[in-house]
N, C-alpha and C. Protein backbone atom coordinates (compact mmCIF):
# COMPACT_ATOMS: atom_id res chain seq x y z
N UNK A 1 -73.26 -79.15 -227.57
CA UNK A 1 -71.90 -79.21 -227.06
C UNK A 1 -71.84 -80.42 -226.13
N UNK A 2 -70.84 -81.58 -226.54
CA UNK A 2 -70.60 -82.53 -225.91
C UNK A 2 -69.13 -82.41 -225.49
N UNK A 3 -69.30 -83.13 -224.22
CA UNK A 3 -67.81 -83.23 -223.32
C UNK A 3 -66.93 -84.07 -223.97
N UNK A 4 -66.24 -84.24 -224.33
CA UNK A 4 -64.96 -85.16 -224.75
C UNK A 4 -63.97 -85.05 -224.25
N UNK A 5 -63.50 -86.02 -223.17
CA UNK A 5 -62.01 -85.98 -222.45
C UNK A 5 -60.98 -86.06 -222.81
N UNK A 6 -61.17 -86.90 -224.03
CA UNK A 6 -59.62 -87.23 -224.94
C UNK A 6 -59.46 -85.85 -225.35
N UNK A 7 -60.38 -85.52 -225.71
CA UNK A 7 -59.80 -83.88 -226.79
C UNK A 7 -59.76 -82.82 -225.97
N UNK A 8 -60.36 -82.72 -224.36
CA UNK A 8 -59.88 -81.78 -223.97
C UNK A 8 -58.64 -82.36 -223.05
N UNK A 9 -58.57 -83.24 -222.76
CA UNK A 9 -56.72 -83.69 -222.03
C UNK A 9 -55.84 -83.68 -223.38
N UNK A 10 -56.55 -83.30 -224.74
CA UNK A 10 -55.17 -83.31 -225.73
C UNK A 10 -54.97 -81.74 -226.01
N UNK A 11 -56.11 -80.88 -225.92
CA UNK A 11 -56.51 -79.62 -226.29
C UNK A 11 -55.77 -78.61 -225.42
N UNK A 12 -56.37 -78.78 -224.25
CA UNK A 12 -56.02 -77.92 -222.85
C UNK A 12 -55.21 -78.61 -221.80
N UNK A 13 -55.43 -79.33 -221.00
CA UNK A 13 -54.56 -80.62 -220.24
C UNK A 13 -53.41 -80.60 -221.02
N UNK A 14 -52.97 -80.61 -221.90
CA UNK A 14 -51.82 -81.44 -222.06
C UNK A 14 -50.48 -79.91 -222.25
N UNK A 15 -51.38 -78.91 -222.83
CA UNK A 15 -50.37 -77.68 -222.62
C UNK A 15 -50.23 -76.71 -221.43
N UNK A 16 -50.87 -77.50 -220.12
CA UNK A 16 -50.50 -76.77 -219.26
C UNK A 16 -49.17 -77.53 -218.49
N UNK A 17 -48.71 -78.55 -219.03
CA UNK A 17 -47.58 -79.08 -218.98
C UNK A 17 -46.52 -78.06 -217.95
N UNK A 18 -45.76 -78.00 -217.06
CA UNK A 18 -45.02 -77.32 -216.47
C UNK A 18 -45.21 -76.01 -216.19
N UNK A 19 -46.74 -75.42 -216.52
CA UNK A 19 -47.23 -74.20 -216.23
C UNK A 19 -47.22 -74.18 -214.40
N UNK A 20 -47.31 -73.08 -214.22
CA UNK A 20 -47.42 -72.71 -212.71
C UNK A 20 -48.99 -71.93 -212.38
N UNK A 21 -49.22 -71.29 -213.40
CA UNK A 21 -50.58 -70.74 -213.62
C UNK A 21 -51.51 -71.32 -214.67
N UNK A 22 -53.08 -70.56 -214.39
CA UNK A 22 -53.57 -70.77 -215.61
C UNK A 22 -53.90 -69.93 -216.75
N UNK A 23 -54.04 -70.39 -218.00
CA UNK A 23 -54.29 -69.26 -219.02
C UNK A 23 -55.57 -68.69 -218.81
N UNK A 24 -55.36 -67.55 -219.28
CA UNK A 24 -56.59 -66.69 -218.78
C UNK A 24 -58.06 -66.98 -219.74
N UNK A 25 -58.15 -67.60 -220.58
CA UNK A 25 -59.57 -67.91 -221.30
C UNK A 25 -60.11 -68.81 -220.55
N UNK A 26 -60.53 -68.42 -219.89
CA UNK A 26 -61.77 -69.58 -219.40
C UNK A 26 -62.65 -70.05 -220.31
N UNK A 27 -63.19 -69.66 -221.21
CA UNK A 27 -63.66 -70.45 -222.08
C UNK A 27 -63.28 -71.57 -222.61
N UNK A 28 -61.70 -71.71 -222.83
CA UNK A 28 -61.10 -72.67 -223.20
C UNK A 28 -60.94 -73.85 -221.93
N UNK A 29 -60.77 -73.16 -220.48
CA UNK A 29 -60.53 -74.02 -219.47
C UNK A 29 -61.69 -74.58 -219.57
N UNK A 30 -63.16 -74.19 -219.59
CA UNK A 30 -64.12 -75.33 -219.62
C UNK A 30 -64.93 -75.75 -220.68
N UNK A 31 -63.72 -75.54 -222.04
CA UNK A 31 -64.00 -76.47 -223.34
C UNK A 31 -65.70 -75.66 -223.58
N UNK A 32 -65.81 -74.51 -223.16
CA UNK A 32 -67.19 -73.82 -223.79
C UNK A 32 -67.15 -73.23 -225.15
N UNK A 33 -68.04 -73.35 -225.98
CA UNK A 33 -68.40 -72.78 -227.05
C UNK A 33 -69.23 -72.35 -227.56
N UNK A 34 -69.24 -71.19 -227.85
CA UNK A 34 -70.70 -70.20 -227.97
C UNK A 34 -70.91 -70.12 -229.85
N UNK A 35 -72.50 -70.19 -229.91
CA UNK A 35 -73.27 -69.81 -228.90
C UNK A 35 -74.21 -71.61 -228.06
N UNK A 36 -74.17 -71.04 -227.20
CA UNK A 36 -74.70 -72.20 -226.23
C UNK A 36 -76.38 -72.29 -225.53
N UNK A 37 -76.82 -72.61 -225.08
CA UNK A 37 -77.96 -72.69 -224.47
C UNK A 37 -77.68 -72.21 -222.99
N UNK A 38 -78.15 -72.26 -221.99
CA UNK A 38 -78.37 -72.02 -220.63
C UNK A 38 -77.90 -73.56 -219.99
N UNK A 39 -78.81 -74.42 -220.72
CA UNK A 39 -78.69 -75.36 -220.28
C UNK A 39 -77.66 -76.36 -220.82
N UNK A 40 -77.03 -76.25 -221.96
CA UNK A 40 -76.27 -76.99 -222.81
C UNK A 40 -74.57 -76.37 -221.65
N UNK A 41 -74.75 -74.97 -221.04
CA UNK A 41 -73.50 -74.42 -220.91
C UNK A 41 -73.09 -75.25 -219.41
N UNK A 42 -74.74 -75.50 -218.74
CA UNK A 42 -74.99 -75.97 -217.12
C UNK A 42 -74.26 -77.69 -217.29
N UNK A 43 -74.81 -78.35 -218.06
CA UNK A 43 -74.35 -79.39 -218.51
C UNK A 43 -72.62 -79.62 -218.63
N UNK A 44 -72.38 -78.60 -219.52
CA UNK A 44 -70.53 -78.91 -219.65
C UNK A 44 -70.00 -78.22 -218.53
N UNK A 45 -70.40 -77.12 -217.78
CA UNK A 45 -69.61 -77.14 -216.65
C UNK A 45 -69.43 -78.15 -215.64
N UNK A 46 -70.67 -79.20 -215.62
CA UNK A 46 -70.73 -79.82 -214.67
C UNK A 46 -69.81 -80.95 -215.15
N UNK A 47 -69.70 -81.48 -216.34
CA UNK A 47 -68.79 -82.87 -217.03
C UNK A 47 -67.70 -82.08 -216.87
N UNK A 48 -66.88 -80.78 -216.90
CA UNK A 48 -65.87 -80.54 -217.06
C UNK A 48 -65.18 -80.15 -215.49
N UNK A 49 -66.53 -80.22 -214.55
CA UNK A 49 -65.95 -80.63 -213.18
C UNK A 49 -65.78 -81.62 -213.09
N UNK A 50 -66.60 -82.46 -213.53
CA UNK A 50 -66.64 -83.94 -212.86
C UNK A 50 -64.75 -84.38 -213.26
N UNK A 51 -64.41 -83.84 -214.67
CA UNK A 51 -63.15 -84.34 -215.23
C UNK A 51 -62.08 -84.21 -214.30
N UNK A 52 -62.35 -82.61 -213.74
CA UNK A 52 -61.23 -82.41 -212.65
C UNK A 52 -61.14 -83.17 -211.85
N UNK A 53 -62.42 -83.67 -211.22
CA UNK A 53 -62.68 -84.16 -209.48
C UNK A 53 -61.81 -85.66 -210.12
N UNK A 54 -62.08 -85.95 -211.18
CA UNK A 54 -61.25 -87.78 -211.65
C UNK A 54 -59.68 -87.90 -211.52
N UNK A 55 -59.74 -86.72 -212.29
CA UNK A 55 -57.97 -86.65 -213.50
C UNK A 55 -56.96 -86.14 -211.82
N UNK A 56 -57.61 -85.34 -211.02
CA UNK A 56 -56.72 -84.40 -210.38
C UNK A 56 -55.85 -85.47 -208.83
N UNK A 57 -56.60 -87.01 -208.93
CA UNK A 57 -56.13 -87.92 -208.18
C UNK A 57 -54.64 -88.17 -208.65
N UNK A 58 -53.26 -88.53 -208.41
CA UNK A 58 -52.31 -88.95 -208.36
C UNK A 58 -50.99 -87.65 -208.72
N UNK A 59 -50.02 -87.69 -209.08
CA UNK A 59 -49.15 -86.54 -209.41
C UNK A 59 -48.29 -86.53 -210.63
N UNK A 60 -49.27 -87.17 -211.71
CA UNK A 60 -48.71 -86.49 -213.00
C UNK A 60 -49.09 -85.23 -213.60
N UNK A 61 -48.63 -84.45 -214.65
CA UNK A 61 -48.90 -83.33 -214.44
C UNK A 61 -50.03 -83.10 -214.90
N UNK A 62 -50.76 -83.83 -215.54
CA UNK A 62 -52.79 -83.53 -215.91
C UNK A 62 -52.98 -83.45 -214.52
N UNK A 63 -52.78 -84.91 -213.45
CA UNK A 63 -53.32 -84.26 -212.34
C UNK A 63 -53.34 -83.16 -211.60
N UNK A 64 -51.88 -82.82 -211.71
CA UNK A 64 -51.61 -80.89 -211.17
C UNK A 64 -52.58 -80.06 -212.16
N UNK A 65 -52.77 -80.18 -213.09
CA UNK A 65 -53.50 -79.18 -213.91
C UNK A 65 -54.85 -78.98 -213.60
N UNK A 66 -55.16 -80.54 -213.44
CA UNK A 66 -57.04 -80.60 -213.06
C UNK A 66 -56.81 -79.83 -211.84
N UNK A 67 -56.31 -80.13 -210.43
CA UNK A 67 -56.12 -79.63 -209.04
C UNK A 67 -55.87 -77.87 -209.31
N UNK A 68 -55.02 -77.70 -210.28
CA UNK A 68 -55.07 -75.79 -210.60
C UNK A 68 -56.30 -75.58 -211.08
N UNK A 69 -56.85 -76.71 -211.94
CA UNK A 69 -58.02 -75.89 -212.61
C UNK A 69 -59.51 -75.76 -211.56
N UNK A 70 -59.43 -77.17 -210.61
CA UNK A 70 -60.05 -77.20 -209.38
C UNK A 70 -60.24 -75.74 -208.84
N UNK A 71 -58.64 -75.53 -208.05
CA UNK A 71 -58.65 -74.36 -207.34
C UNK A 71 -59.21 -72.99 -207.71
N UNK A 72 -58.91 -72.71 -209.24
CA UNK A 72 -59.98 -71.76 -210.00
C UNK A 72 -60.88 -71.18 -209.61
N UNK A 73 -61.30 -72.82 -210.05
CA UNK A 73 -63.13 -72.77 -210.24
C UNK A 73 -63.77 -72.90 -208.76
N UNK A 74 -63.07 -73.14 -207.90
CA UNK A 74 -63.86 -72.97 -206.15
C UNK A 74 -63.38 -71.45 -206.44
N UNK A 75 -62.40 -70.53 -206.69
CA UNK A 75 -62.74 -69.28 -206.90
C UNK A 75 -63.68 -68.43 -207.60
N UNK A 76 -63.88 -68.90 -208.87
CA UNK A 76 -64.78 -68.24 -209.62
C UNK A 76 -66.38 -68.83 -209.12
N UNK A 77 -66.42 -69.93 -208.64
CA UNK A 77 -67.68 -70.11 -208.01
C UNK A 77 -68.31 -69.83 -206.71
N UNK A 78 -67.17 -69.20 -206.04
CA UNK A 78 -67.54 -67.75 -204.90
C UNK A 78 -67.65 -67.01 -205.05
N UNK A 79 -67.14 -66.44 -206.43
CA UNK A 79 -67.28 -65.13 -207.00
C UNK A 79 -68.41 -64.86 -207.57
N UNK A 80 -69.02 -65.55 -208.69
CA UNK A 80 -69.99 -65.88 -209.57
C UNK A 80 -70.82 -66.68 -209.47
N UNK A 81 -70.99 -67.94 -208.79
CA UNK A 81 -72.07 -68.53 -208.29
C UNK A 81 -72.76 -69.38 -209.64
N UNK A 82 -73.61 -69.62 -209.22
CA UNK A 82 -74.76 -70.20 -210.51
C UNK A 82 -74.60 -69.15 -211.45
N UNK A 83 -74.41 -68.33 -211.69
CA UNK A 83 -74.42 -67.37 -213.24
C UNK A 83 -73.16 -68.07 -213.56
N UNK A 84 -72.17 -68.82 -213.54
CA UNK A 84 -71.61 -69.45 -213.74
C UNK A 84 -71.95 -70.66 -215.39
N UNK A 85 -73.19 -71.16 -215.04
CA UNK A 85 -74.21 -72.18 -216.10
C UNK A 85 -74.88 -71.03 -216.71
N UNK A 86 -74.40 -69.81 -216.88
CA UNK A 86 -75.61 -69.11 -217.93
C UNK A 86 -74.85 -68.83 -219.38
N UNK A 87 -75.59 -68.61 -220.09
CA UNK A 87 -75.05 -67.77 -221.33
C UNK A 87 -74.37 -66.35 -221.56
N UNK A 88 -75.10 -65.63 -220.66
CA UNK A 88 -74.54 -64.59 -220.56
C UNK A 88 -73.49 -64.17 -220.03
N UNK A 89 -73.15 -65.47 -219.01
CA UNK A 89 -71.97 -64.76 -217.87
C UNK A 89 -70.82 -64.56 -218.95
N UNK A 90 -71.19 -66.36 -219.75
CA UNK A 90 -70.24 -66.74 -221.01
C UNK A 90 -69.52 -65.98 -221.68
N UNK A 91 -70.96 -65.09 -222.13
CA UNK A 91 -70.99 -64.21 -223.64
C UNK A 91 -70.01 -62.81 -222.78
N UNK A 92 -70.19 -62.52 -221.65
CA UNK A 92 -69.54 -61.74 -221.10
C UNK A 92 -67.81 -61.53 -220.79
N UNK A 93 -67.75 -63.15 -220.34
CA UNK A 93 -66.25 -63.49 -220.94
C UNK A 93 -65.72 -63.80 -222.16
N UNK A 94 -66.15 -63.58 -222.94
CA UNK A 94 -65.47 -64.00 -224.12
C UNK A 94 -65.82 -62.57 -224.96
N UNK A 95 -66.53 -61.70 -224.45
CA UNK A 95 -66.20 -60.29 -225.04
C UNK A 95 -64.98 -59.49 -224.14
N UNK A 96 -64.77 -60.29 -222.92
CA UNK A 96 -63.92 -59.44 -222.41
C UNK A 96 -62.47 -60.08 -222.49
N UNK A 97 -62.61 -61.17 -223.40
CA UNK A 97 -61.20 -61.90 -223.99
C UNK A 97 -61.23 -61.62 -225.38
N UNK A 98 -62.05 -60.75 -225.97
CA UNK A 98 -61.69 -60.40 -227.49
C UNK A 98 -61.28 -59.29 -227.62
N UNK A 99 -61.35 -58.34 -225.95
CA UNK A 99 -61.17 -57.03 -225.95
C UNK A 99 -59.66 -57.17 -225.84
N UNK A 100 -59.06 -57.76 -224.97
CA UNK A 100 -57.71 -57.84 -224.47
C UNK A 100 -57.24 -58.42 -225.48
N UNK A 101 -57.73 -59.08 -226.45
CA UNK A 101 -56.95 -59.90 -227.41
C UNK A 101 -56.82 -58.98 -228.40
N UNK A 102 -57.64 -57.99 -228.96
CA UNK A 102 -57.31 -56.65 -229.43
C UNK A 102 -56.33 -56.15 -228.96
N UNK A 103 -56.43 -55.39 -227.61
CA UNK A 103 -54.90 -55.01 -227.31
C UNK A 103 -53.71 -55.93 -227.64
N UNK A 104 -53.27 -57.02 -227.44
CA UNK A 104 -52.33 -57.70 -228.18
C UNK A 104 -52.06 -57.53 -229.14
N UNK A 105 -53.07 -57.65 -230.10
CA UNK A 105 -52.63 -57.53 -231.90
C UNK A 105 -52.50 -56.61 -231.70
N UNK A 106 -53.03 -55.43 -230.83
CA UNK A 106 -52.63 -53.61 -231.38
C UNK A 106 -50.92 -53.77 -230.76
N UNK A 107 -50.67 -54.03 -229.94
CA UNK A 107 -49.34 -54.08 -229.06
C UNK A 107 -48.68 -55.07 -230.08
N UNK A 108 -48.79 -55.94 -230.72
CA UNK A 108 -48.14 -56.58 -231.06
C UNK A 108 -47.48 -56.03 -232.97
N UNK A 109 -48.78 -55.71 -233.12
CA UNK A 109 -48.61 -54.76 -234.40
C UNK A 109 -47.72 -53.44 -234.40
N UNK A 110 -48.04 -53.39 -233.37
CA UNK A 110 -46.82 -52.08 -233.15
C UNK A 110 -45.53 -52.52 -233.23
N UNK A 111 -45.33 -53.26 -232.51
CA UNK A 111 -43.85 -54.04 -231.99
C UNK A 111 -43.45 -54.52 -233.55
N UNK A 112 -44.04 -54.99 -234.28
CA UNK A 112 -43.64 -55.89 -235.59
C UNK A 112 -43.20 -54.56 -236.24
N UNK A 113 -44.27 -53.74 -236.63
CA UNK A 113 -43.68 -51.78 -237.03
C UNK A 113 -42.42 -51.50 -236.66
N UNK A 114 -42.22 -51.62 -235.48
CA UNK A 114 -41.36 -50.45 -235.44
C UNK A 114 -39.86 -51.09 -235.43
N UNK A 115 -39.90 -53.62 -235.40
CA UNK A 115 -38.76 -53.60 -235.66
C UNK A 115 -38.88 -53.65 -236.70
N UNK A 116 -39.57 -54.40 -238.11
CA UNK A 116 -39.42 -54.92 -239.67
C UNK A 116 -40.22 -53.90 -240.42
N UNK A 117 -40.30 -53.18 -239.71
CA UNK A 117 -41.05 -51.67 -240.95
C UNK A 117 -40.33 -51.71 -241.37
N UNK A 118 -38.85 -51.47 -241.72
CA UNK A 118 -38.30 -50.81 -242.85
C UNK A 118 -37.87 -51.99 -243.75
N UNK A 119 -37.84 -53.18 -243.36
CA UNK A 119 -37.80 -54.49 -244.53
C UNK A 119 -39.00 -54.80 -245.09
N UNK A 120 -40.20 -54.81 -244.09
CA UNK A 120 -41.50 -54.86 -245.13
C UNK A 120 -41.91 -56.50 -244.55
N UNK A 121 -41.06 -57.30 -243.75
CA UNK A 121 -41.13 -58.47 -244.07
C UNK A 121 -40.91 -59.00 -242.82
N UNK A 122 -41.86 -60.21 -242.19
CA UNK A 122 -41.47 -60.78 -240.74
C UNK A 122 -41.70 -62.47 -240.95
N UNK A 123 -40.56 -63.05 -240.14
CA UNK A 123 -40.83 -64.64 -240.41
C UNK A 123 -42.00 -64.74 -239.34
N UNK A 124 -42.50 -66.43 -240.39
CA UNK A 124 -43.66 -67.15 -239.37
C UNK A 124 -42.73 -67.67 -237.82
N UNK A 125 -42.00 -67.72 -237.71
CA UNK A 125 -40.72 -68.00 -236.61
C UNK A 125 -41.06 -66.60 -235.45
N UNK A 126 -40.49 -65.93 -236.03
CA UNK A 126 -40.80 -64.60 -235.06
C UNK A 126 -41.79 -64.02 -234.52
N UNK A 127 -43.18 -64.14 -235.68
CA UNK A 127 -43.98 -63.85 -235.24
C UNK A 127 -44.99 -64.39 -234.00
N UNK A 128 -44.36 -66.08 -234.51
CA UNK A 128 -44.93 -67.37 -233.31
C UNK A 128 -44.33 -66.96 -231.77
N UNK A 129 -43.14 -66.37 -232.12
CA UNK A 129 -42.72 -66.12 -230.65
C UNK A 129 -43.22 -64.93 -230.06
N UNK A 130 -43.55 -64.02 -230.27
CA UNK A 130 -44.15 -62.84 -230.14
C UNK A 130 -45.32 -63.00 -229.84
N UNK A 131 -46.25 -64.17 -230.45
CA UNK A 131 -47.84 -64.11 -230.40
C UNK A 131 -47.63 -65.35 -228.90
N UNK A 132 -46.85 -65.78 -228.80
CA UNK A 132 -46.42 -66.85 -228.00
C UNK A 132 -46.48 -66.38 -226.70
N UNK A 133 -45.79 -64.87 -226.63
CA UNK A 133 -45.52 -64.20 -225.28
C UNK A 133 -46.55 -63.80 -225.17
N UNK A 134 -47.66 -63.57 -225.78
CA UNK A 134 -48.71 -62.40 -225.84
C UNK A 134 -49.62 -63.50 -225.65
N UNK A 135 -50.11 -64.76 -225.88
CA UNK A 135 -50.82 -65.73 -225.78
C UNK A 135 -52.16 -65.57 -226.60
N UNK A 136 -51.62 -65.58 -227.25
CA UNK A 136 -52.24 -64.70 -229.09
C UNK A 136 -52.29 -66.37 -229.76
N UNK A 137 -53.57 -66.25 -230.56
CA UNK A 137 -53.83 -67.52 -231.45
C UNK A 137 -52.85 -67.04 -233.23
N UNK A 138 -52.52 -68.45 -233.75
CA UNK A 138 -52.02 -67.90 -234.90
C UNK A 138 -53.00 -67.07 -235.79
N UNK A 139 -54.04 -66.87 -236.02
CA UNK A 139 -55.16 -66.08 -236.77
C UNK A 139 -54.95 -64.88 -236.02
N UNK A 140 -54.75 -64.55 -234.80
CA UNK A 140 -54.77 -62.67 -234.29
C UNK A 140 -52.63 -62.70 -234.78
N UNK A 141 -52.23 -63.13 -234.54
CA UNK A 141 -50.95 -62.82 -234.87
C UNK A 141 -50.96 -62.23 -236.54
N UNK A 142 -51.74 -62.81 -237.06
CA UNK A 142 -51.55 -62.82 -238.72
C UNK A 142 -52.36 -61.22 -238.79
N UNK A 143 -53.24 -61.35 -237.88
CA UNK A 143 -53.91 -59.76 -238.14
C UNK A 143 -53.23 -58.81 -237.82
N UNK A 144 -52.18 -59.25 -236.54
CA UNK A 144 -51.31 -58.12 -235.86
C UNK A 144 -50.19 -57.91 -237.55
N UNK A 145 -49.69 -58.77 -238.18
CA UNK A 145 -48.94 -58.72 -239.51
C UNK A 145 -49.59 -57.47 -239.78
N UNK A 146 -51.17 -58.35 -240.83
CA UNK A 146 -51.71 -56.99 -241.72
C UNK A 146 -51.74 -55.69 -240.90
N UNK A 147 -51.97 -55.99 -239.67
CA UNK A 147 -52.54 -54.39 -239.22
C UNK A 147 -50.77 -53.53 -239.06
N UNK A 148 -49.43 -53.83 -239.11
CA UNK A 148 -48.66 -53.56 -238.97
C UNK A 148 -48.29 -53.16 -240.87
N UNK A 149 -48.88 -53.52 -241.58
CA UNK A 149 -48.46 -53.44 -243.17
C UNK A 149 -47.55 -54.59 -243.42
N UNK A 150 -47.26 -55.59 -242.55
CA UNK A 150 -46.33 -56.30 -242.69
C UNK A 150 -46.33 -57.30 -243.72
N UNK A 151 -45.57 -57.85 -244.50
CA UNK A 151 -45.60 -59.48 -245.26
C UNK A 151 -45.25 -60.08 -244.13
N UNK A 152 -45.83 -61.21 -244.45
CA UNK A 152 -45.38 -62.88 -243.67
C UNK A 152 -44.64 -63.74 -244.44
N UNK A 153 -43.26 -63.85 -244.31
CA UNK A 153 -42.56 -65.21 -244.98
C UNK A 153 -42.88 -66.25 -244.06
N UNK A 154 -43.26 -66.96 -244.67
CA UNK A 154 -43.38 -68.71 -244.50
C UNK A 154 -42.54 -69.30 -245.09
N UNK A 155 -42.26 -70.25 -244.00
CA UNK A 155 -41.21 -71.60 -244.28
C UNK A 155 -39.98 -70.81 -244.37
N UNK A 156 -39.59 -69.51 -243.53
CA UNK A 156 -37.85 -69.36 -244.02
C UNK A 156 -37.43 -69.08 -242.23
N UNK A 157 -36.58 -69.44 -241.88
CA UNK A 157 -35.79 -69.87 -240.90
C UNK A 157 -34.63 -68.35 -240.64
N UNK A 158 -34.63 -67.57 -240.01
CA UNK A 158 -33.65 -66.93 -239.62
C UNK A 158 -32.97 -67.13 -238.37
N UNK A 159 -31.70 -67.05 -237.69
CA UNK A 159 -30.59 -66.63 -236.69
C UNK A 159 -31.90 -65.68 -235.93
N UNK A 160 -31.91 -66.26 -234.79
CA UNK A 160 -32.45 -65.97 -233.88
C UNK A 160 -31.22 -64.23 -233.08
N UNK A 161 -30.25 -64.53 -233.43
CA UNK A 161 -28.95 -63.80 -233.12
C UNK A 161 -28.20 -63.33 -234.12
N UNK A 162 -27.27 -62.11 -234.16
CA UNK A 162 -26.39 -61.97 -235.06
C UNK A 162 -25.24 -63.12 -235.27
N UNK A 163 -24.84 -63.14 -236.32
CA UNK A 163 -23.62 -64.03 -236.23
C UNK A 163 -22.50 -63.31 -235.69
N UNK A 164 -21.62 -64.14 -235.88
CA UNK A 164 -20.45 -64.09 -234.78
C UNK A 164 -19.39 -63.30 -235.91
N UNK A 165 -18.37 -62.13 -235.50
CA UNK A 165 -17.90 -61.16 -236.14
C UNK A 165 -16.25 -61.83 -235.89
N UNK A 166 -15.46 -62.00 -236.51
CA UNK A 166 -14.33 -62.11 -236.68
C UNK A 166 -13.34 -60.83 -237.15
């Protein structure tokens, strides 16, 4: 696992755009990917500080983002300390972001049930907004579909609203 700035200021940086908070995967905040080494994980935390301590100088909004993502990580590194660079702390967050991401598709599968159960059928439109609120990747949205019995139309566009009654 190598650091790359362009792809994480295009990846992460660039969609925290007008956020006020941060998204809750930390995995994604420090561009980690398992499975990792001990030392491969010690390594990218430290390039993906160093990025903050650079980017978070002046007041465009990467810099607000690095400075949120700053503030974080002086939290989670009072909290957690050096287990911070391990594998396990890793492997620990990212089972406890597949758990919650379960609840979503289950919550979200429900929600798709109980409005388009009786059509059978939900746009890629609707569902984006739904997985959108839920901060759901398009692959768990598509599971929240199947696990709901649902079809997925692609490429069809519905009225967000009823039309207008004369």
């Amino acid at each position: 696992m190598q650091f790359d700035e362009t792809r994480y200021a295009r990846e992460f940086i660039r969609k925290l755009r007008g956020a006020r908070s941060l998204p809750d995967d930390v995995l994604a905040r420090y561009a980690i990917t398992l499975p990792a080494t001990d030392a491969e994980i010690a390594d990218q935390v430290k390039a993906v500080r160093a990025y903050w301590n650079k980017a978070s100088s002046g007041s465009t909004f990467a810099a607000q983002a690095a400075k949120m993502c700053r503030a974080e990580d002086e939290r989670l590194r009072s909290k957690f300390g050096a287990s911070m660079e391990k594998h396990a702390w890793w492997e620990a967050r990212a089972a406890e972001r597949k758990s919650a991401a379960q609840a979503s598709i289950t919550s979200l599968a429900e929600e798709l049930k109980q409005s388009h159960g009786q059509i059978g059928v939900v746009t890629e439109g609707m569902v984006a907004g739904f997985a959108a609120r839920l901060n759901l990747s398009a692959a768990d949205a598509q599971q929240a579909v199947r696990q709901a019995g649902l079809k997925l139309a692609e490429g069809i566009n519905l009225p967000e609203s009823p039309p207008i009654v004369t």
